[in-house]
C-alpha atoms as a PDB file:
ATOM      1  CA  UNK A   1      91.705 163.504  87.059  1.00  0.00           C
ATOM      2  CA  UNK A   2      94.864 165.002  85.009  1.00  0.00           C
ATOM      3  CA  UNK A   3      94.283 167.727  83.040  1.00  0.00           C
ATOM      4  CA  UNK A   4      93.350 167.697  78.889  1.00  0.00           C
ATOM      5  CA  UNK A   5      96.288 169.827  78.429  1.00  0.00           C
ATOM      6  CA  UNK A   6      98.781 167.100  80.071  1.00  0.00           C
ATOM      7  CA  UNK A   7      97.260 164.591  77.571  1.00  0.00           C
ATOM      8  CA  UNK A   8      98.194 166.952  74.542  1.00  0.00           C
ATOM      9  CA  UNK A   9     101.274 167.658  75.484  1.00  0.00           C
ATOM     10  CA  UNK A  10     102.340 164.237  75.987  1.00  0.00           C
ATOM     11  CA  UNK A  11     100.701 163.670  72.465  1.00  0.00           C
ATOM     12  CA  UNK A  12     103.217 166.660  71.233  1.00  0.00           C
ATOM     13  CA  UNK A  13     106.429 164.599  72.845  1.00  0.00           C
ATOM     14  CA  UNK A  14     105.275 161.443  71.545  1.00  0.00           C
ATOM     15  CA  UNK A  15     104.937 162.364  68.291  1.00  0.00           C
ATOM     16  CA  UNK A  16     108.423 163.788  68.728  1.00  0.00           C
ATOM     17  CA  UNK A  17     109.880 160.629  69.507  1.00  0.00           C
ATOM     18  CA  UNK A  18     110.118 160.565  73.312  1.00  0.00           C
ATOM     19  CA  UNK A  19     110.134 157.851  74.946  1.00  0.00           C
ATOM     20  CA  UNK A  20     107.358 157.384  77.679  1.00  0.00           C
ATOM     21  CA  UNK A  21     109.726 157.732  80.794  1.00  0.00           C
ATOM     22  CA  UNK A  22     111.065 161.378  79.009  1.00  0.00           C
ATOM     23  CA  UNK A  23     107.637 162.224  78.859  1.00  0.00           C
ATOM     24  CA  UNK A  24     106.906 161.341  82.359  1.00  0.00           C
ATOM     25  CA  UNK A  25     110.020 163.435  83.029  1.00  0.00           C
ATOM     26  CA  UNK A  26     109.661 166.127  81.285  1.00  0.00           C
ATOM     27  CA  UNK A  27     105.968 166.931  82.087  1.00  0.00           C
ATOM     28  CA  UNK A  28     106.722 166.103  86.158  1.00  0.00           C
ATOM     29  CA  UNK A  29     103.590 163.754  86.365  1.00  0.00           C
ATOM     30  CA  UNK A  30     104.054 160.817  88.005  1.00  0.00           C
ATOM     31  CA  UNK A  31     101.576 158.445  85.662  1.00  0.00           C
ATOM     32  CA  UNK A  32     101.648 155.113  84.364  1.00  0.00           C
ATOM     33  CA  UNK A  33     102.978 153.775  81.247  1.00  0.00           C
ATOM     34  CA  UNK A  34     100.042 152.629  80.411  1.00  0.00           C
ATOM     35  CA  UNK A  35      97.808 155.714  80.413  1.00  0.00           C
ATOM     36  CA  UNK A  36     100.410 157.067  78.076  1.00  0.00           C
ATOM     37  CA  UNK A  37     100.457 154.315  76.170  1.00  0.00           C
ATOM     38  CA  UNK A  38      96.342 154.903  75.336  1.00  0.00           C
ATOM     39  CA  UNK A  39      96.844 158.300  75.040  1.00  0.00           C
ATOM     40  CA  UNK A  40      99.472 158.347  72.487  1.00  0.00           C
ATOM     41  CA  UNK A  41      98.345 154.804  70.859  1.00  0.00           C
ATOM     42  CA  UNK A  42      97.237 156.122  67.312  1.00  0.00           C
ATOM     43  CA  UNK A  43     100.652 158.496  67.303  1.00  0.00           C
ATOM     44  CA  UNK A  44     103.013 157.542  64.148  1.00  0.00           C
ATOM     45  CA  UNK A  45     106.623 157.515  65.796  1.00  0.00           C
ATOM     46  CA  UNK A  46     109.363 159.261  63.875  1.00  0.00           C
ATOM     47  CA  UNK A  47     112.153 156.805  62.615  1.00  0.00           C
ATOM     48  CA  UNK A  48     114.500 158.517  64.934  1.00  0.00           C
ATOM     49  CA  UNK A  49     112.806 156.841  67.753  1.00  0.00           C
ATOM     50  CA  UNK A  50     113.238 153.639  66.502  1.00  0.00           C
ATOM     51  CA  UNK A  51     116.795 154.200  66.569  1.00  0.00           C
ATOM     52  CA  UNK A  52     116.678 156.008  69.309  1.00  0.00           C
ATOM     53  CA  UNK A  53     115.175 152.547  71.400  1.00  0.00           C
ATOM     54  CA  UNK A  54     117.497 150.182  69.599  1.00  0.00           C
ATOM     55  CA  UNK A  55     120.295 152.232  71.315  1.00  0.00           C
ATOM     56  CA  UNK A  56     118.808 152.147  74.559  1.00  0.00           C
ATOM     57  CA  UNK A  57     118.066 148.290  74.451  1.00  0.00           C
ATOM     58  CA  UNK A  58     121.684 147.991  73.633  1.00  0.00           C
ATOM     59  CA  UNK A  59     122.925 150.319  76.532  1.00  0.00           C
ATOM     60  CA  UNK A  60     120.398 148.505  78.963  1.00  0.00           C
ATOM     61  CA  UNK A  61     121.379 144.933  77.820  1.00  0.00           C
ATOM     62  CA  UNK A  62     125.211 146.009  78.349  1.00  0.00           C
ATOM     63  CA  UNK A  63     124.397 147.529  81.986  1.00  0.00           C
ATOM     64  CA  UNK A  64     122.243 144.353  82.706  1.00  0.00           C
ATOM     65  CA  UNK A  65     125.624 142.421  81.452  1.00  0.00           C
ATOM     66  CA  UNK A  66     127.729 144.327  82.883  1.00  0.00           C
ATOM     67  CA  UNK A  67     125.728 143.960  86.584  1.00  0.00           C
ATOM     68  CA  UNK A  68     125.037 140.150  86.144  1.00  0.00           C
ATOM     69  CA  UNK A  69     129.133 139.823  86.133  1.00  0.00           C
ATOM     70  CA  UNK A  70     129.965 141.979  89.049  1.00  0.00           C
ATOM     71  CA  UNK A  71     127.672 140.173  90.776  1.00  0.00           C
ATOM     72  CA  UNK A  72     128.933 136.693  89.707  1.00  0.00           C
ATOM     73  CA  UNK A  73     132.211 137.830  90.269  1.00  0.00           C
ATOM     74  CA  UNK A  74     131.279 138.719  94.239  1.00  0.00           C
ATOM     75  CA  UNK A  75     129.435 135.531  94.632  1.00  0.00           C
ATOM     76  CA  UNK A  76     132.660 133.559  93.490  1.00  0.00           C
ATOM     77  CA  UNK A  77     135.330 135.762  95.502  1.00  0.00           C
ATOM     78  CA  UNK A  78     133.166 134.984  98.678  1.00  0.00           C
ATOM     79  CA  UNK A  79     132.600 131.167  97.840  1.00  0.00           C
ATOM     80  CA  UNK A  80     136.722 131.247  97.368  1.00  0.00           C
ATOM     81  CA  UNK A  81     137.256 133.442 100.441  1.00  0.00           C
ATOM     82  CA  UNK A  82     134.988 130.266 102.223  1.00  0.00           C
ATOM     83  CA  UNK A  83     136.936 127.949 100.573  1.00  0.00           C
ATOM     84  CA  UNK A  84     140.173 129.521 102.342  1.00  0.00           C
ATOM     85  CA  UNK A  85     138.518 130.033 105.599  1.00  0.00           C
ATOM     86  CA  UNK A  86     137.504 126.395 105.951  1.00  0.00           C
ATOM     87  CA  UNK A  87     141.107 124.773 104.821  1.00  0.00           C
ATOM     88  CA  UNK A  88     143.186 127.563 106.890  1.00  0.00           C
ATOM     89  CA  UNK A  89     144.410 124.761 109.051  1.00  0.00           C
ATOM     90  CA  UNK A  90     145.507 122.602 106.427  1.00  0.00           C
ATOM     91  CA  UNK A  91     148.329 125.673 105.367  1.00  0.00           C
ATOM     92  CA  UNK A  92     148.978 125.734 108.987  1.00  0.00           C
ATOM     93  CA  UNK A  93     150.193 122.106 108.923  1.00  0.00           C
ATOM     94  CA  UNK A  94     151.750 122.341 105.595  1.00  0.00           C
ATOM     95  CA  UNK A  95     153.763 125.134 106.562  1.00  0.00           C
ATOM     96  CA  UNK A  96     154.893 123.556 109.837  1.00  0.00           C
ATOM     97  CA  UNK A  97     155.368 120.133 108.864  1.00  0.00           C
ATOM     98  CA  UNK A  98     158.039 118.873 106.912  1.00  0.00           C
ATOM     99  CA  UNK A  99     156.733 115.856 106.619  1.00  0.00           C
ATOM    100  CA  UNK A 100     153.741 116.787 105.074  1.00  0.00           C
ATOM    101  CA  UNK A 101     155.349 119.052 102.325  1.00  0.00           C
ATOM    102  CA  UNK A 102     157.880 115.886 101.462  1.00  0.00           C
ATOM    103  CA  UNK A 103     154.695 114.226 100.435  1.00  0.00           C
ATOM    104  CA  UNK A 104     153.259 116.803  98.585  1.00  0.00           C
ATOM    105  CA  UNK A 105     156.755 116.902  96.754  1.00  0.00           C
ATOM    106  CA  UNK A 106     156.379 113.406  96.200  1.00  0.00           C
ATOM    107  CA  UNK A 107     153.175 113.561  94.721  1.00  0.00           C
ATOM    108  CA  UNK A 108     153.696 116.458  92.640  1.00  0.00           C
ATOM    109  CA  UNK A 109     156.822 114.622  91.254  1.00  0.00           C
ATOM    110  CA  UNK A 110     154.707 111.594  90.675  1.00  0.00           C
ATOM    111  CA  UNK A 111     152.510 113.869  88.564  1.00  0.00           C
ATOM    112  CA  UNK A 112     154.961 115.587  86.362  1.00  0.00           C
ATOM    113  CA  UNK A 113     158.553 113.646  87.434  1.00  0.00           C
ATOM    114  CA  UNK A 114     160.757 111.783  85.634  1.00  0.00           C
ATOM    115  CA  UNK A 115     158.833 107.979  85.068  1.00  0.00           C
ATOM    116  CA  UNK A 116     161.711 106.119  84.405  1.00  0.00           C
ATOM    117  CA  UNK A 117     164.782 104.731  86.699  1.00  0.00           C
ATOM    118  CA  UNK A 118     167.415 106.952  85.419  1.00  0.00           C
ATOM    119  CA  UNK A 119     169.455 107.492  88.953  1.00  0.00           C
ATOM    120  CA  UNK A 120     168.715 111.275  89.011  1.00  0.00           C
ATOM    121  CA  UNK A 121     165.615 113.433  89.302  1.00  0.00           C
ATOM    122  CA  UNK A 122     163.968 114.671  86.558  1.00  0.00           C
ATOM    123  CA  UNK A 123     160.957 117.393  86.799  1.00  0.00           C
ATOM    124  CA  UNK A 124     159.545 119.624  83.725  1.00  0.00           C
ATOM    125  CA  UNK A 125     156.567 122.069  83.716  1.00  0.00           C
ATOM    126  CA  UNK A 126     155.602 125.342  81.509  1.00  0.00           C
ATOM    127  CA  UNK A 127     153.424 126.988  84.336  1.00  0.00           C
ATOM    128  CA  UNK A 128     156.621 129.122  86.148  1.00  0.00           C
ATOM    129  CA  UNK A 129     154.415 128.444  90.162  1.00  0.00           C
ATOM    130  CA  UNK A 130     154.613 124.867  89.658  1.00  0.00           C
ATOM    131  CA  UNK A 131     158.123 124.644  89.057  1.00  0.00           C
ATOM    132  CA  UNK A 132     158.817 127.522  91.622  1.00  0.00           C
ATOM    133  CA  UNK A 133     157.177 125.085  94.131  1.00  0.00           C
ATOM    134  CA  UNK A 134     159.104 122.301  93.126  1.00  0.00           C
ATOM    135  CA  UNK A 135     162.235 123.944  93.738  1.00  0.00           C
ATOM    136  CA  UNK A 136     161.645 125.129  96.869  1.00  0.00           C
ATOM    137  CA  UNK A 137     159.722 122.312  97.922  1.00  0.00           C
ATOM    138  CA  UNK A 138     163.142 120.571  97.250  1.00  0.00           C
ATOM    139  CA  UNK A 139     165.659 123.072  99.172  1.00  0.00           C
ATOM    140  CA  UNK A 140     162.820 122.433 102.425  1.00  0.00           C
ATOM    141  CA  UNK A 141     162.739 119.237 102.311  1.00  0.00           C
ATOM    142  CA  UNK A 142     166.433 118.053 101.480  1.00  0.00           C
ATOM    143  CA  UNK A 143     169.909 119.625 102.276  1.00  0.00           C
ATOM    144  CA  UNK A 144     170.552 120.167  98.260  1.00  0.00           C
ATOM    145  CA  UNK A 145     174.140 120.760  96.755  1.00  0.00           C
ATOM    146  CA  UNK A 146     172.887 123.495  94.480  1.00  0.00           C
ATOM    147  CA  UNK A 147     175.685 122.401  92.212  1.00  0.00           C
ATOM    148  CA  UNK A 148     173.957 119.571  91.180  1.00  0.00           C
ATOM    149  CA  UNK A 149     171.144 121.785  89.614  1.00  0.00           C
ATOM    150  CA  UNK A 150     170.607 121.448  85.921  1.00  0.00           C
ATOM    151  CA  UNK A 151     167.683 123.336  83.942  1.00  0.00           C
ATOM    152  CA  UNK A 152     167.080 122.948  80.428  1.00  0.00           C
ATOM    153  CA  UNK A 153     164.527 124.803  78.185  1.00  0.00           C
ATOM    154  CA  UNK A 154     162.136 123.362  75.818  1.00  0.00           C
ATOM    155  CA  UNK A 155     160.733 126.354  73.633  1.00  0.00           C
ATOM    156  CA  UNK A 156     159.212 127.254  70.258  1.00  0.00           C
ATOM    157  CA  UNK A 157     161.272 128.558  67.582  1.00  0.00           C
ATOM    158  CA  UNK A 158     160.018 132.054  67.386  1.00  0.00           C
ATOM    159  CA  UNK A 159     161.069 132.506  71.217  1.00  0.00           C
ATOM    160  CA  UNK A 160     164.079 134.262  72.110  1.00  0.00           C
ATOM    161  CA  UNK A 161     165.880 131.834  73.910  1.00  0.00           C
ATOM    162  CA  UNK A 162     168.452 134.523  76.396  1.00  0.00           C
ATOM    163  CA  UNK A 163     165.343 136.083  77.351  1.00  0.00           C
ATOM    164  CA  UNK A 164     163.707 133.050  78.342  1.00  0.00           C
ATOM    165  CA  UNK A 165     166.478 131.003  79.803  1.00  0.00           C
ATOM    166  CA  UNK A 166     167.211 134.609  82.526  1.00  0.00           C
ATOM    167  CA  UNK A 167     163.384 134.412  82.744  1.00  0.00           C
ATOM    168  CA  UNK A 168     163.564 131.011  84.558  1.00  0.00           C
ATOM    169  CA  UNK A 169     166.898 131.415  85.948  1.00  0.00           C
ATOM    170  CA  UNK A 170     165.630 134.320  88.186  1.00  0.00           C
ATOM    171  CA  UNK A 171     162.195 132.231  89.174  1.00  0.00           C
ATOM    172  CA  UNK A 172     164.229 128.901  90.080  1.00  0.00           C
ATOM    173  CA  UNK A 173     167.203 130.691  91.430  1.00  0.00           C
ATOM    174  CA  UNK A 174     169.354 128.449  89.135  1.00  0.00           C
ATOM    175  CA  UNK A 175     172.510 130.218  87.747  1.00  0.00           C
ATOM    176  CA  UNK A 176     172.555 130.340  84.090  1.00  0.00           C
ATOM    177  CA  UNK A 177     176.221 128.686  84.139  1.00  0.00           C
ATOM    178  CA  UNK A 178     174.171 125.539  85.202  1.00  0.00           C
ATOM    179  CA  UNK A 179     171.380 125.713  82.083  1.00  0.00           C
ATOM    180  CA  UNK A 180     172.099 123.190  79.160  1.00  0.00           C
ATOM    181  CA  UNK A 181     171.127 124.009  75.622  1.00  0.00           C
ATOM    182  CA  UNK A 182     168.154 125.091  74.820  1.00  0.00           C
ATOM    183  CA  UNK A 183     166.143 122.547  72.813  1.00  0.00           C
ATOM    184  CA  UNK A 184     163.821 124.224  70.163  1.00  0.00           C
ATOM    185  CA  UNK A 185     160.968 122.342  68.891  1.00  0.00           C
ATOM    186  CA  UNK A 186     161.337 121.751  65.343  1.00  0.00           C
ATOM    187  CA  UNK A 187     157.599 121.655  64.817  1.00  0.00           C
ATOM    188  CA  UNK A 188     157.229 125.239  65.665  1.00  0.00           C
ATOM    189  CA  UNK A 189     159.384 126.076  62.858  1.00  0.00           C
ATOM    190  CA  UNK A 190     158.070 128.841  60.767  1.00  0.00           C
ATOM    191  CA  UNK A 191     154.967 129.166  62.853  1.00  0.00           C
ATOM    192  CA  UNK A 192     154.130 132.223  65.010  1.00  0.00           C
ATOM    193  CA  UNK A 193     153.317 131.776  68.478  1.00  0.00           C
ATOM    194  CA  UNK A 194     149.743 132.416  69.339  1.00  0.00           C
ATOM    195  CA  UNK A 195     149.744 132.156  73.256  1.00  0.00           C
ATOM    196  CA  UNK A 196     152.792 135.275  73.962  1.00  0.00           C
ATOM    197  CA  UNK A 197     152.756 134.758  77.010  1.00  0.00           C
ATOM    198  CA  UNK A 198     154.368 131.335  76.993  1.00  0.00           C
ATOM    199  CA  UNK A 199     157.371 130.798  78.961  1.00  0.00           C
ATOM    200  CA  UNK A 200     158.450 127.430  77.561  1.00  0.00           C
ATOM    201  CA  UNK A 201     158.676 124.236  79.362  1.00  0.00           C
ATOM    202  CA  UNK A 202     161.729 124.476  82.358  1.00  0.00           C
ATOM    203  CA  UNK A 203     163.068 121.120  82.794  1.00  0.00           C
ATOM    204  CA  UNK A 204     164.607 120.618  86.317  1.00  0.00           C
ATOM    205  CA  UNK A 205     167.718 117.668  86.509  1.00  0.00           C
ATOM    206  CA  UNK A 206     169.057 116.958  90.268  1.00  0.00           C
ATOM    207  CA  UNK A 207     172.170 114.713  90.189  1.00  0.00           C
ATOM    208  CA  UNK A 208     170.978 112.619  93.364  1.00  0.00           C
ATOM    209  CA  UNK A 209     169.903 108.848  92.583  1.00  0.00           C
ATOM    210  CA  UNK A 210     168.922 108.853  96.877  1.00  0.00           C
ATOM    211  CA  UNK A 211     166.563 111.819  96.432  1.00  0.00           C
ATOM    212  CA  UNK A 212     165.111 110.197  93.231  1.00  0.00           C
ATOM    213  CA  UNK A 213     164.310 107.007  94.570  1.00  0.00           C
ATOM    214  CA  UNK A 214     162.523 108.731  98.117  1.00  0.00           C
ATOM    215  CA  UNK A 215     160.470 110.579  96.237  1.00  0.00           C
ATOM    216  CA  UNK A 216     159.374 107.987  94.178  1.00  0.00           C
ATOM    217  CA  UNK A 217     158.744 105.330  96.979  1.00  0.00           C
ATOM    218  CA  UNK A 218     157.042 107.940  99.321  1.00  0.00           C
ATOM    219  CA  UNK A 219     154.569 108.090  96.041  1.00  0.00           C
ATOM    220  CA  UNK A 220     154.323 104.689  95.586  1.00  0.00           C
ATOM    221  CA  UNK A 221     153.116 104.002  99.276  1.00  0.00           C
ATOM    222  CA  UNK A 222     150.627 106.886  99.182  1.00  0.00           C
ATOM    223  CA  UNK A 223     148.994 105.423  96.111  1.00  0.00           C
ATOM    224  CA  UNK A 224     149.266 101.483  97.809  1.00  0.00           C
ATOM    225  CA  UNK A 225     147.756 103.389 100.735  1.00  0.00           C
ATOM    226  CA  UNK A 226     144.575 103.950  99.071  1.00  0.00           C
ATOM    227  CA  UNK A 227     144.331 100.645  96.912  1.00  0.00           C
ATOM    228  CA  UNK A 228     143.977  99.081  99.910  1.00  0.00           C
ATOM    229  CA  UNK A 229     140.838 101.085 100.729  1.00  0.00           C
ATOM    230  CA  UNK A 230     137.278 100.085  99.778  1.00  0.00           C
ATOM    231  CA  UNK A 231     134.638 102.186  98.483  1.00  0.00           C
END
């Protein structure tokens, strides 16, 4: 049985605004909430500790946020580090065979390539990996003349077009003597880019009709490949 005086003093810090875990602190009893509660139930609480709680509900609810990501964050770095684990040989055979990485060229070119029967290759993309991979996908799978290289920017008009074009000649490795013209897009005119970030779009040209036409037919046969398949 607690003492009288514990009750009245709990009264006192009530009235006071505490909270009932301060009061459970500061009088070193270990008793539930809902003692307190009855003790203290006909107490008029200062407006201070209505403000007082609204700032604590805030500061729990951006702790409980703030756990709830970490852990969603964990949960998705070790479903991705399963991911890796369980496709580790695939890399192994990608980065062994040449065979396989001309068909992923292929495929990627299929993707974003040129469509149309122009006697050279033609490959364009904005995100700077995918045209990094391109590239080098290219140099490993063919003996290139790096002469033959051609890049051309596609940018908005608020862009500074040196910056970019020395930008995407260090990523591709392409000297800037081999860029054409930039071509702006007249859309963009007078309109502030909101993404700044944006590199652009790096069109890649290869002067090789033979390279153009592999790529395409090693495509073509991977997609006739799977037509033939049922479900």
């Amino acid at each position: 049985m607690l003492p009288v005086s514990s009750q009245e003093r709990a009264a006192q810090l009530r009235r006071k605004g505490k909270t009932y875990s301060e009061i459970k602190r500061l009088l070193k009893i270990d008793i539930p909430k809902s003692t307190l509660s009855y003790w203290c139930r006909n107490i008029t609480l200062p407006r201070s500790y209505h403000v007082k709680v609204q700032k604590l509900n805030k500061l729990n609810f951006a702790k409980a946020q703030e756990i709830s990501s970490r852990k969603r964050k964990e949960r998705q770095q070790a479903f991705f580090e399963s991911l890796d684990a369980q496709n580790k040989d695939l890399l192994h055979v990608f980065a062994a065979d040449n065979r396989t990485r001309k068909i992923v060229l292929a495929v990627l070119y299929l993707a974003e390539g040129s469509k149309s029967s122009r006697g050279s290759l033609m490959f364009g993309n904005s995100d700077p990996a995918i045209v990094l991979m391109f590239v080098n996908l290219m140099r490993e799978c063919y003996k290139l003349d790096e002469r033959k290289f051609r890049c051309t920017l596609q940018c908005r008009a608020d862009q500074d077009i040196k910056k970019l074009e020395k930008f995407w000649s260090e990523t591709t490795r392409i000297p800037l003597s081999q860029f054409y013209g930039a071509r702006v897009d007249k859309r963009t005119l007078g309109r502030v880019s909101e993404k700044r970030e944006y590199k652009g779009v790096c069109r890649i040209d290869y002067f090789s009709s033979a390279v153009d036409l592999e790529l395409k037919r090693i495509a073509q046969q991977v997609m006739t490949s799977f037509s033939k398949k049922g479900p």
